[in-house]
Protein backbone atom coordinates (compact mmCIF):
# COMPACT_ATOMS: atom_id res chain seq x y z
CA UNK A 1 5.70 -1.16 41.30
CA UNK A 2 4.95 -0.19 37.93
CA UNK A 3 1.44 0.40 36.82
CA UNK A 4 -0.21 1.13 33.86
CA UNK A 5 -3.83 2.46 33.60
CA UNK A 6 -5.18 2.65 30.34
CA UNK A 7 -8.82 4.77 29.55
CA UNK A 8 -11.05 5.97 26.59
CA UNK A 9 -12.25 2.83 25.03
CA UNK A 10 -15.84 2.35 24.09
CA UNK A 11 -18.58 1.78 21.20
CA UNK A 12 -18.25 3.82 17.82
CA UNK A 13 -19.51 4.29 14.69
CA UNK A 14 -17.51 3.31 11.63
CA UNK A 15 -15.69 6.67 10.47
CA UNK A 16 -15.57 7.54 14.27
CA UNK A 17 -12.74 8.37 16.46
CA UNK A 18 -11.52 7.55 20.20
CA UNK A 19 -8.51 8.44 21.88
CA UNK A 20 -6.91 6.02 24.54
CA UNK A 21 -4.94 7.17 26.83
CA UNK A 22 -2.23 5.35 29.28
CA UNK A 23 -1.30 6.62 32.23
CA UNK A 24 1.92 5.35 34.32
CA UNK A 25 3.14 5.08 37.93
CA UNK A 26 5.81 4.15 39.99
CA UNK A 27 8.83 4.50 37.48
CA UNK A 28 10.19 7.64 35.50
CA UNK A 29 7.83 8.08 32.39
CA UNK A 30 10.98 9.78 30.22
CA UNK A 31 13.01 6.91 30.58
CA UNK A 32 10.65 4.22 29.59
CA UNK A 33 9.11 4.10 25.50
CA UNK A 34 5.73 2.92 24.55
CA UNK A 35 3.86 0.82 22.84
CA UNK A 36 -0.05 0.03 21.53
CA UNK A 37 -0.88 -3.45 21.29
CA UNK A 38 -4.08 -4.61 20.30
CA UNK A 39 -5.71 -7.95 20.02
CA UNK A 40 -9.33 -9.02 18.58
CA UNK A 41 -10.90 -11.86 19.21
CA UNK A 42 -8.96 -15.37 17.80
CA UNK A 43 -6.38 -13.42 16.62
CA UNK A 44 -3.14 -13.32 17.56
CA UNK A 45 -2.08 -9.76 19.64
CA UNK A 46 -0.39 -7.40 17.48
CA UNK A 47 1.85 -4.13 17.82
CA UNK A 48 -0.23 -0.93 16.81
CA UNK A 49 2.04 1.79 17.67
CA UNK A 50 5.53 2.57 18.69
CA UNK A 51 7.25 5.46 20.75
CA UNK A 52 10.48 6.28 21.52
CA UNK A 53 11.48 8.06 24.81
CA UNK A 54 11.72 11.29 23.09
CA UNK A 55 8.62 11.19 21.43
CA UNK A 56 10.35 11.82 17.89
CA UNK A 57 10.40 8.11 16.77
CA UNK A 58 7.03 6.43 16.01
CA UNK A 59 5.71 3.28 14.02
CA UNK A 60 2.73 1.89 13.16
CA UNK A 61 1.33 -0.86 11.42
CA UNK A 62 0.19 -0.07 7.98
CA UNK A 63 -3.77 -0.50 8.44
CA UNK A 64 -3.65 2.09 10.84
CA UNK A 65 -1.15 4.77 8.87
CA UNK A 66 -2.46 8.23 8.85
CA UNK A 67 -5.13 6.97 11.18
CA UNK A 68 -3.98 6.51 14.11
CA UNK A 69 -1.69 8.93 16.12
CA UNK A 70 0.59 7.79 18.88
CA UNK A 71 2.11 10.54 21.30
CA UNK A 72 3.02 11.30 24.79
CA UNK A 73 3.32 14.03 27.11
CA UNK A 74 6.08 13.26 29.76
CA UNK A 75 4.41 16.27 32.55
CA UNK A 76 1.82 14.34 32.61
CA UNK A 77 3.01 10.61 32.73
CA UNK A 78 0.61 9.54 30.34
CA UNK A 79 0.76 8.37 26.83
CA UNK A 80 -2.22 7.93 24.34
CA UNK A 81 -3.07 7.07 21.19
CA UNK A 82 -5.35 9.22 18.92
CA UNK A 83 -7.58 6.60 16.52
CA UNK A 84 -9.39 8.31 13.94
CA UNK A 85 -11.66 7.00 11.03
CA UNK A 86 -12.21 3.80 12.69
CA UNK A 87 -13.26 1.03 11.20
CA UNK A 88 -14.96 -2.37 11.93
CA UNK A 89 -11.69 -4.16 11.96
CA UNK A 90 -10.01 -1.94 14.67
CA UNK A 91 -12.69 -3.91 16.91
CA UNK A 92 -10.19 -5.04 19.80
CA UNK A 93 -8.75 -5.31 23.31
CA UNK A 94 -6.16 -2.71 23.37
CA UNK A 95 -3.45 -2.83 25.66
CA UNK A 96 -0.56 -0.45 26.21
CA UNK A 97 3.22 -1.82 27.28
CA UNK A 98 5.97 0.31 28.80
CA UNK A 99 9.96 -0.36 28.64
CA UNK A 100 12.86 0.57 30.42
CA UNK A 101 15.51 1.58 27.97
CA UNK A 102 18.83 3.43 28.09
CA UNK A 103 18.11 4.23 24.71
CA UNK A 104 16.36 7.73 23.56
CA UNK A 105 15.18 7.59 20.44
CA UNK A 106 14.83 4.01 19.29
CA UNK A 107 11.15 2.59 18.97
CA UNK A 108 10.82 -1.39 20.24
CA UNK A 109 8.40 -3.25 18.05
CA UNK A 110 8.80 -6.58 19.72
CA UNK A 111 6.65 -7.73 22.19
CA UNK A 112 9.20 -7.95 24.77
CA UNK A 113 7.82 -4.82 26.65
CA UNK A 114 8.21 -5.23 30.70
CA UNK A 115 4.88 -3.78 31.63
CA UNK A 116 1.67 -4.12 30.44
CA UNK A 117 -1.84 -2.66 31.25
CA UNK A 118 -5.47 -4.17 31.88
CA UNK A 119 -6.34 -3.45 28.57
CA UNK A 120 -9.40 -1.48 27.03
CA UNK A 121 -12.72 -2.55 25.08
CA UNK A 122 -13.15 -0.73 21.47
CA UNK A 123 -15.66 -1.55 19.44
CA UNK A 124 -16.41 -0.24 16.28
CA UNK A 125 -20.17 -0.84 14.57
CA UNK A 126 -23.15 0.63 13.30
């Protein structure tokens, strides 16, 4: 069974910075790509970040562009996303999703991702 344990979340101060991280069991991290999902209260959940199996495709929504940093390191099974000068508006639930793909270098910015984690509490205010 597939799990996925995300970490890192917490309170910060506007301008701040947190890095999540994601770590997976019970499938083969290389062939599965990521993904960042967030969701705030009464919105709707959105996709963050994007990564491909190899690591060398990426997207991300464009308030969080040269921001945020998604990455991955498949030695350790774990993927995580780097958030720096955060603001107010980052305030969220973020979750991280995993999916089996054949394909190597393609990011999925759908929603249709197979697993999901428990999700993770940042909060950003003064």
């Amino acid at each position: 069974q597939v799990q996925l344990v995300e970490s890192g979340g917490g309170l910060v101060q506007p301008g701040g910075s947190l890095r999540l991280s994601c770590a997976v069991s019970g499938r083969t991290f290389s062939s599965i790509r990521m993904g960042w999902f967030r969701q705030a209260p009464g919105k709707e959940r959105e996709l963050v970040a994007a990564i491909s199996r190899s690591g060398g495709n990426t997207y991300y929504l464009d308030s969080v562009k040269g921001r945020f940093t998604i990455s991955r390191d498949n030695a350790k099974n774990t993927g995580y996303l780097q958030m720096n000068s955060l603001k107010p508006e980052d305030t969220a639930v973020y979750y991280c999703a995993a999916q089996s793909t054949i394909l190597m270098f393609s990011v999925s910015t759908t929603d249709e991702y197979d697993y999901w984690g428990q999700g993770t509490q940042v909060t950003v205010s003064s």
